[in-house]
PDB file of N, CA and C in Angstrom:
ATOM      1  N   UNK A   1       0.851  -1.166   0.000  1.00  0.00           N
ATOM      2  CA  UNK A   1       0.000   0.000   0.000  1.00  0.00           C
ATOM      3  C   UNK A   1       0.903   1.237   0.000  1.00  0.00           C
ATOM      4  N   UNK A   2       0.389   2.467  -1.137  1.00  0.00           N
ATOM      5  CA  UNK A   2       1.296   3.478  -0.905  1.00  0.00           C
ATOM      6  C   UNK A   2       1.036   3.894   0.614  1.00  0.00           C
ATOM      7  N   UNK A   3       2.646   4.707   0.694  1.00  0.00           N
ATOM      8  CA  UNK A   3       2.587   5.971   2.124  1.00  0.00           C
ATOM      9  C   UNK A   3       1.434   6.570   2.144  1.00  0.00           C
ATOM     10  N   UNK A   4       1.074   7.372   1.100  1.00  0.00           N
ATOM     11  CA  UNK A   4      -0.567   8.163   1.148  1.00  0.00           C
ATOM     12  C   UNK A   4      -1.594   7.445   1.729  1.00  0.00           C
ATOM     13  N   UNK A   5      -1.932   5.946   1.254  1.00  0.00           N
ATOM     14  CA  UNK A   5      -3.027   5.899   2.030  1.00  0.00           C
ATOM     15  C   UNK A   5      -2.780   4.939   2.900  1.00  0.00           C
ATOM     16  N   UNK A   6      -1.628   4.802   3.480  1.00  0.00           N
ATOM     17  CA  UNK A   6      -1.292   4.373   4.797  1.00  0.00           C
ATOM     18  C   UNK A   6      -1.884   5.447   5.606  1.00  0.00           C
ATOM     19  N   UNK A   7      -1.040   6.814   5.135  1.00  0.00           N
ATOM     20  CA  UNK A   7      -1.350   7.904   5.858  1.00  0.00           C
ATOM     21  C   UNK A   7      -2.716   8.597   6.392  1.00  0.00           C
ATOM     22  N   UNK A   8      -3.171   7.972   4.811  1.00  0.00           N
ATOM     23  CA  UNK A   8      -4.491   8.692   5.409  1.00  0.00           C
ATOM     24  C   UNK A   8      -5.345   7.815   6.109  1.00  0.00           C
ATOM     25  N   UNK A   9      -5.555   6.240   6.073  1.00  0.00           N
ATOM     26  CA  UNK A   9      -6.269   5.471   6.526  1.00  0.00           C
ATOM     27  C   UNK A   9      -5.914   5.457   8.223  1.00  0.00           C
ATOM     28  N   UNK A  10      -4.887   5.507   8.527  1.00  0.00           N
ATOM     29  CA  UNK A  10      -3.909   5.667   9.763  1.00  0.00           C
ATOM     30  C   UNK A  10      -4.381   7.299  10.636  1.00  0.00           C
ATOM     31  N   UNK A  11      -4.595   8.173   9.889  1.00  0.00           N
ATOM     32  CA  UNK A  11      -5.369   9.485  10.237  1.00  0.00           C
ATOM     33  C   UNK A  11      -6.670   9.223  10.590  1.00  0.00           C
ATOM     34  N   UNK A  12      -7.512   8.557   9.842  1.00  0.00           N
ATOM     35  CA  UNK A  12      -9.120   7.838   9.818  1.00  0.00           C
ATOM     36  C   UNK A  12      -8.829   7.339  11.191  1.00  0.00           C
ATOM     37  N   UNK A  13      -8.280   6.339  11.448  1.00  0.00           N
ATOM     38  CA  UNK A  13      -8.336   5.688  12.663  1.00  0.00           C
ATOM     39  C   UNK A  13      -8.122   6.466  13.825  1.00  0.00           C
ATOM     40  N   UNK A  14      -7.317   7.179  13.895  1.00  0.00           N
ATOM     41  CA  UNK A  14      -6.736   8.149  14.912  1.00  0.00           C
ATOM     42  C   UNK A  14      -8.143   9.049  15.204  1.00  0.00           C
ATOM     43  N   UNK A  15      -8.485   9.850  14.320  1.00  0.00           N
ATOM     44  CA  UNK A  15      -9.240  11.197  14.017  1.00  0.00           C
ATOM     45  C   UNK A  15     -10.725   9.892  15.128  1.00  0.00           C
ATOM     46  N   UNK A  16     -11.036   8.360  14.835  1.00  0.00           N
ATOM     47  CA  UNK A  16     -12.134   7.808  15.795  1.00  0.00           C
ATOM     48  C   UNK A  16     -11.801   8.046  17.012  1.00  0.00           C
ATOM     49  N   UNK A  17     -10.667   8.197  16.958  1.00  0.00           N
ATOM     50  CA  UNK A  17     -10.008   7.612  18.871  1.00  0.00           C
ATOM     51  C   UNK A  17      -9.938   8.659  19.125  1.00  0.00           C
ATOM     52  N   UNK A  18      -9.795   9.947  18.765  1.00  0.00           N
ATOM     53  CA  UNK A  18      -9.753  11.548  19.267  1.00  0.00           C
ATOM     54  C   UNK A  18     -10.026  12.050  20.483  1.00  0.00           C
ATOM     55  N   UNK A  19     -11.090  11.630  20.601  1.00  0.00           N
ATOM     56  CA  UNK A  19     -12.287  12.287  22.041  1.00  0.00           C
ATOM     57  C   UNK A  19     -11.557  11.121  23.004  1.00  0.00           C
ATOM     58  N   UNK A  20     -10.947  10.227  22.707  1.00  0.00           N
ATOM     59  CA  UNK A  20     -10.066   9.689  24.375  1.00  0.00           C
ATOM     60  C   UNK A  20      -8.716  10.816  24.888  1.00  0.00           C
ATOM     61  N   UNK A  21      -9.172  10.673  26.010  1.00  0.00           N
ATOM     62  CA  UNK A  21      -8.114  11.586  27.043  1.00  0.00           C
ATOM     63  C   UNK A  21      -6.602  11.243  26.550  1.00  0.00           C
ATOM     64  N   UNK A  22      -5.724  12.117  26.813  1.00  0.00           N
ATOM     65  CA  UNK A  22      -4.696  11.694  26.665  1.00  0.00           C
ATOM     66  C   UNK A  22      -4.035  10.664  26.163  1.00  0.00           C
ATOM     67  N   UNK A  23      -2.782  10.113  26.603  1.00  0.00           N
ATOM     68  CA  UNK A  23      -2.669   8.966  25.868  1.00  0.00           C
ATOM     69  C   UNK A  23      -3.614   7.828  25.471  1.00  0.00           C
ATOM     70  N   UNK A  24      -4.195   8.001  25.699  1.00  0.00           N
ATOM     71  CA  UNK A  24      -5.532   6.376  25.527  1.00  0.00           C
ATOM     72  C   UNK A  24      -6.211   6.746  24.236  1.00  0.00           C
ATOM     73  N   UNK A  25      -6.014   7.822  22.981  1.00  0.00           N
ATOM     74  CA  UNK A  25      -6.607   7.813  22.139  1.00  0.00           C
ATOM     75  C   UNK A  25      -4.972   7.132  21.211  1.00  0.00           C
ATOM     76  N   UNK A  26      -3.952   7.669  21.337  1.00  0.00           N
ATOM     77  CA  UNK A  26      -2.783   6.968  20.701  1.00  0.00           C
ATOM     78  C   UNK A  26      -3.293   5.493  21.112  1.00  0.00           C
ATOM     79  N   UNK A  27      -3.227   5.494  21.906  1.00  0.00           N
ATOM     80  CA  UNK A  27      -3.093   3.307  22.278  1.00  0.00           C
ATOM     81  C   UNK A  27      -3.998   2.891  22.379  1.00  0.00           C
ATOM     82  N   UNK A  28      -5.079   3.337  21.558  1.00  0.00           N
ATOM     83  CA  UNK A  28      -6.500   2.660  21.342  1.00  0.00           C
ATOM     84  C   UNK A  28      -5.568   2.582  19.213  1.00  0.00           C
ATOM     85  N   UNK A  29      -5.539   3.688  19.183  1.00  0.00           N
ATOM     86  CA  UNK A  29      -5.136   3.678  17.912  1.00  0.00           C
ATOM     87  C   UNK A  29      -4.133   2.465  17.295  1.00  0.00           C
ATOM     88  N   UNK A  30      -3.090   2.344  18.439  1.00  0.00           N
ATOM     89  CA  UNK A  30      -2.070   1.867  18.312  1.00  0.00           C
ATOM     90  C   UNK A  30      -2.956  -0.127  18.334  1.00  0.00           C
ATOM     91  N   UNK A  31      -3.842  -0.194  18.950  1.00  0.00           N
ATOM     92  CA  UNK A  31      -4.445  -1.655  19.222  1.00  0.00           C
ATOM     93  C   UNK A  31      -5.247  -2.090  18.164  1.00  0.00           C
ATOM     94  N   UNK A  32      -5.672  -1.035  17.369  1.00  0.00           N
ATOM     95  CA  UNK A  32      -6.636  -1.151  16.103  1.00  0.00           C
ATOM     96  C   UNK A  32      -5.858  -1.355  14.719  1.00  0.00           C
ATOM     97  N   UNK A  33      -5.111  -0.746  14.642  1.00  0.00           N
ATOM     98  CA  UNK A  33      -3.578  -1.191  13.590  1.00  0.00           C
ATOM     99  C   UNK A  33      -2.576  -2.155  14.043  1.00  0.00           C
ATOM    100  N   UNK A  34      -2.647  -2.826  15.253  1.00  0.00           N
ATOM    101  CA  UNK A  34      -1.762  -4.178  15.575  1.00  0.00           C
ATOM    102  C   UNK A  34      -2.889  -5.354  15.150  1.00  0.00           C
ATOM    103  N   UNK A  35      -4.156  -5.326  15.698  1.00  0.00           N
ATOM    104  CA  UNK A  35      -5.373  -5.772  15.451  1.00  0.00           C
ATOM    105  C   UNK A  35      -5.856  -6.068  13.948  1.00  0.00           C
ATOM    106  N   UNK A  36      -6.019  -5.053  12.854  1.00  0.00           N
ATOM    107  CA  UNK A  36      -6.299  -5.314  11.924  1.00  0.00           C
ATOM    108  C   UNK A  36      -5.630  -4.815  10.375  1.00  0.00           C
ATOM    109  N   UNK A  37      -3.995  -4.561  10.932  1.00  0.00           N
ATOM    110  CA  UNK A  37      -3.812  -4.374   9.622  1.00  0.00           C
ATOM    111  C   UNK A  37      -2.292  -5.448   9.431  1.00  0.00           C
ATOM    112  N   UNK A  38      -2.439  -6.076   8.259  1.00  0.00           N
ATOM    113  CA  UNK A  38      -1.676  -7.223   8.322  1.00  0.00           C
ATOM    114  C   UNK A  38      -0.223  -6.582   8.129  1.00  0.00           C
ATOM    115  N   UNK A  39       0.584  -7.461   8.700  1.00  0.00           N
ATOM    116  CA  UNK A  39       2.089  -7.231   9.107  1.00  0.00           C
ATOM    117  C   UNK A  39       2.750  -6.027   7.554  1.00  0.00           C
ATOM    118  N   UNK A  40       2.947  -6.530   6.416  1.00  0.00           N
ATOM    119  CA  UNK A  40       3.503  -5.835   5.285  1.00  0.00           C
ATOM    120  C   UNK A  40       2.856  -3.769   5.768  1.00  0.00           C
ATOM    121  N   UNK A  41       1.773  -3.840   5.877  1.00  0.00           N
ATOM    122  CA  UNK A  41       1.022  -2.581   6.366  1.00  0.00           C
ATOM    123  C   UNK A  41       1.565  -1.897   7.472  1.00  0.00           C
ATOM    124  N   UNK A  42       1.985  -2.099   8.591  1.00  0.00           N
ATOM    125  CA  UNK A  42       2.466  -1.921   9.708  1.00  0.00           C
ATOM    126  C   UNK A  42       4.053  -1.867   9.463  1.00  0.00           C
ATOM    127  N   UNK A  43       4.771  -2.515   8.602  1.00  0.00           N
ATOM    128  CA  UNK A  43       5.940  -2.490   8.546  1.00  0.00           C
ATOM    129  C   UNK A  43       5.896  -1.181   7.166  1.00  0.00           C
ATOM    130  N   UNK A  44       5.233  -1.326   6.501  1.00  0.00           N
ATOM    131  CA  UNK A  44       5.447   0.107   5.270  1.00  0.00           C
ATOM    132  C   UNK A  44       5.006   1.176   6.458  1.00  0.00           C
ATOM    133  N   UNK A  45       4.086   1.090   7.424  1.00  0.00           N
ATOM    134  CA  UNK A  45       3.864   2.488   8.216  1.00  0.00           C
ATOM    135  C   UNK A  45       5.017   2.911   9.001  1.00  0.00           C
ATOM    136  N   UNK A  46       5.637   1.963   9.703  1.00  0.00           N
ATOM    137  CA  UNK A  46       7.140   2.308  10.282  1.00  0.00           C
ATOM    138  C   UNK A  46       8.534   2.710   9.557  1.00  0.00           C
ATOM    139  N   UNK A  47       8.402   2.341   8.244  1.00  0.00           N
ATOM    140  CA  UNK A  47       9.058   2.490   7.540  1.00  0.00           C
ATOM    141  C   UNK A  47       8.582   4.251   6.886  1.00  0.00           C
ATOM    142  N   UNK A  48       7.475   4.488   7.024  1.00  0.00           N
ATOM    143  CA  UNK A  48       7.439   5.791   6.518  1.00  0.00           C
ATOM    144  C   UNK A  48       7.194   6.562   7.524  1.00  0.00           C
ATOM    145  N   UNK A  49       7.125   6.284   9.201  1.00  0.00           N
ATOM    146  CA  UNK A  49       7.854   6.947   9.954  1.00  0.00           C
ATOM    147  C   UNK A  49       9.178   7.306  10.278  1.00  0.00           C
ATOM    148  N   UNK A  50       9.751   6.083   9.695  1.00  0.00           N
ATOM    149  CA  UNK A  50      11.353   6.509   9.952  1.00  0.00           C
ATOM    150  C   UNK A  50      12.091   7.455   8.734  1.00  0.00           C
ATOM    151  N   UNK A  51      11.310   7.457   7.640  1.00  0.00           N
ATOM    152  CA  UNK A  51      11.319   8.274   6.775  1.00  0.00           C
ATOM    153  C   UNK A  51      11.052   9.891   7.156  1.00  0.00           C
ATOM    154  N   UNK A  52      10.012  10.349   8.002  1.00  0.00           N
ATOM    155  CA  UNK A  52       9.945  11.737   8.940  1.00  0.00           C
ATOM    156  C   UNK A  52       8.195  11.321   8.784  1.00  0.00           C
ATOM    157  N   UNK A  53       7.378  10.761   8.493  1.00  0.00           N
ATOM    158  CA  UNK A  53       6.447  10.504   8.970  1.00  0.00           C
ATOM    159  C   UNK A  53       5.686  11.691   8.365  1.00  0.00           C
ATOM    160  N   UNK A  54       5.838  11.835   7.054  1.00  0.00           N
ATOM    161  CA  UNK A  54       5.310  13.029   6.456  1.00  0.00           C
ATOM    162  C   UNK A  54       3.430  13.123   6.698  1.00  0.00           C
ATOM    163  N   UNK A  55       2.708  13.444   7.396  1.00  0.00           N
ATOM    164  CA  UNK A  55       1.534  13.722   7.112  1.00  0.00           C
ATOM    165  C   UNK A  55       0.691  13.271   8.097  1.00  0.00           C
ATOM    166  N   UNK A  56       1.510  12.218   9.160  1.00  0.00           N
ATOM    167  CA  UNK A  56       0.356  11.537   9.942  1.00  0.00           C
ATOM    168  C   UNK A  56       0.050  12.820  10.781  1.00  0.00           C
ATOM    169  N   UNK A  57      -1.295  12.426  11.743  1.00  0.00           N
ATOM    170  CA  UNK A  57      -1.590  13.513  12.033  1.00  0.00           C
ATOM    171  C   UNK A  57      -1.092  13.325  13.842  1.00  0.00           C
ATOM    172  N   UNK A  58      -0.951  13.840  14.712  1.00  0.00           N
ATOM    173  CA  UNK A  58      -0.419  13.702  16.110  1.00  0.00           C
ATOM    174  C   UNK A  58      -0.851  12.217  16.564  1.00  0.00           C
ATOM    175  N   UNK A  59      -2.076  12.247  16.650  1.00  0.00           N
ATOM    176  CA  UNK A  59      -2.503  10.867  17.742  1.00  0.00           C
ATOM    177  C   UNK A  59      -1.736   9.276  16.363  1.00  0.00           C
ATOM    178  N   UNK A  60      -1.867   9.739  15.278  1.00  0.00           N
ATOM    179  CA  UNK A  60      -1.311   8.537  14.221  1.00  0.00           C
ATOM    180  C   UNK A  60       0.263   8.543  14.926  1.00  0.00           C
ATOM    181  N   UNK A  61       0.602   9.510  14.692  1.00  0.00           N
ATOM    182  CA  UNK A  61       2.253   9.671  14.779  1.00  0.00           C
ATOM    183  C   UNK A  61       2.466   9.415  16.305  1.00  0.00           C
ATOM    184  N   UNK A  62       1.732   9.442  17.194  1.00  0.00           N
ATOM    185  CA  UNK A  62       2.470   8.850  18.604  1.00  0.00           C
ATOM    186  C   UNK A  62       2.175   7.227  18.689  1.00  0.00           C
ATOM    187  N   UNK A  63       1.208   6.810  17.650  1.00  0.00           N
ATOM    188  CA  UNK A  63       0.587   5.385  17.638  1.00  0.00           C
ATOM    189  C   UNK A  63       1.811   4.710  17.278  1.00  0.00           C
ATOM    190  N   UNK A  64       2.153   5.380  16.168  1.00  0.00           N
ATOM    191  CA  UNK A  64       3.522   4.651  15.113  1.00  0.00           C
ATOM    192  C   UNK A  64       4.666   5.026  15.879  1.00  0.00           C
ATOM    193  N   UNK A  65       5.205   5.894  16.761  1.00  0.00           N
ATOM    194  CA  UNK A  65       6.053   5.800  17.622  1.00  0.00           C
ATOM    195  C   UNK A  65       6.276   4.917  18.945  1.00  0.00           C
ATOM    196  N   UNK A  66       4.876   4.722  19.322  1.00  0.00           N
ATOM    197  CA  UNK A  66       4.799   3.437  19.973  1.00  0.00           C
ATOM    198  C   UNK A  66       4.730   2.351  19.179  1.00  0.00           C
ATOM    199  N   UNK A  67       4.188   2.040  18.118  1.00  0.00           N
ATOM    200  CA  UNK A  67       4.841   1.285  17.312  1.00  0.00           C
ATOM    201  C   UNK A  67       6.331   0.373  17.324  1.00  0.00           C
ATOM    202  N   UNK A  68       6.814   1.525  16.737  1.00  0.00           N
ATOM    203  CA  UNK A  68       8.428   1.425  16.574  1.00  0.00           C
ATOM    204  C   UNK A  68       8.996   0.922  17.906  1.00  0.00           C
ATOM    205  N   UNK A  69       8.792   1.402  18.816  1.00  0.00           N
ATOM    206  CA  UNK A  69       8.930   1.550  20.366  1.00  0.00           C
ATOM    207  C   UNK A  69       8.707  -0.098  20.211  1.00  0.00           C
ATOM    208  N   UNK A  70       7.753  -0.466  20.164  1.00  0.00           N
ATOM    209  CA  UNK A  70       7.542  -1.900  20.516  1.00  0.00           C
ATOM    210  C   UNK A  70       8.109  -2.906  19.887  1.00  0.00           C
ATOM    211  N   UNK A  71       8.308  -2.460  18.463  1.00  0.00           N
ATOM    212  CA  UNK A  71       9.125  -3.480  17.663  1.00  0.00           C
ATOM    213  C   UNK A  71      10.947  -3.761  17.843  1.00  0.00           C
ATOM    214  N   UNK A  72      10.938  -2.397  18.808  1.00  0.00           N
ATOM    215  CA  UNK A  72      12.532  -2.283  18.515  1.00  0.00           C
ATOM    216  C   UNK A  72      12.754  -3.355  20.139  1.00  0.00           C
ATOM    217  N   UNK A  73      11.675  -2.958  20.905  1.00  0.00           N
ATOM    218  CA  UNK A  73      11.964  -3.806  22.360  1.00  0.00           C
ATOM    219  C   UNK A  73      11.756  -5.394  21.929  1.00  0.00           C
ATOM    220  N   UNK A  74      11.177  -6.113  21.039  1.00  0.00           N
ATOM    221  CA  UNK A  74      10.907  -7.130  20.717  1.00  0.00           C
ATOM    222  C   UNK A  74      12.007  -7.783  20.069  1.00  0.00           C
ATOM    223  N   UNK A  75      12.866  -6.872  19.313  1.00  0.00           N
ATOM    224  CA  UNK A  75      13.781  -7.245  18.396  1.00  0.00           C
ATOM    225  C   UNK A  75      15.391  -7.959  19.246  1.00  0.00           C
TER     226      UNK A  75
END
């Protein structure tokens, strides 16, 4: 899947989880993209975070930083 609609589908998800307090709208976000988007998807999204993460929007971009966060402790 291109970056774009990683980006934007990854924004969609975020933009649901919004109205949670503080961190709990990232890691609701972050459970819905471990949950349902298959591995190749999740690895092009980290990959276009480590790129500068052009476009996600805050609650996407702390999802995919916990992300990364988790993959790198696993590794």
């Amino acid at each position: 899947m291109s970056p774009d609609k990683l980006v934007y589908v990854a924004n969609q998800v975020a933009a649901f989880f919004k109205g949670q307090a503080g961190d709990k709208a990232a890691a609701a976000t972050l459970n819905h993209l471990e949950r349902y988007w298959e591995p190749r998807m999740r690895r092009d999204f980290l990959a276009h975070l480590a790129a500068g993460g052009e476009g996600l929007s805050p609650i996407a971009r702390a999802a995919a930083e916990m992300m990364a966060a988790k993959e790198k402790a696993t590794a």
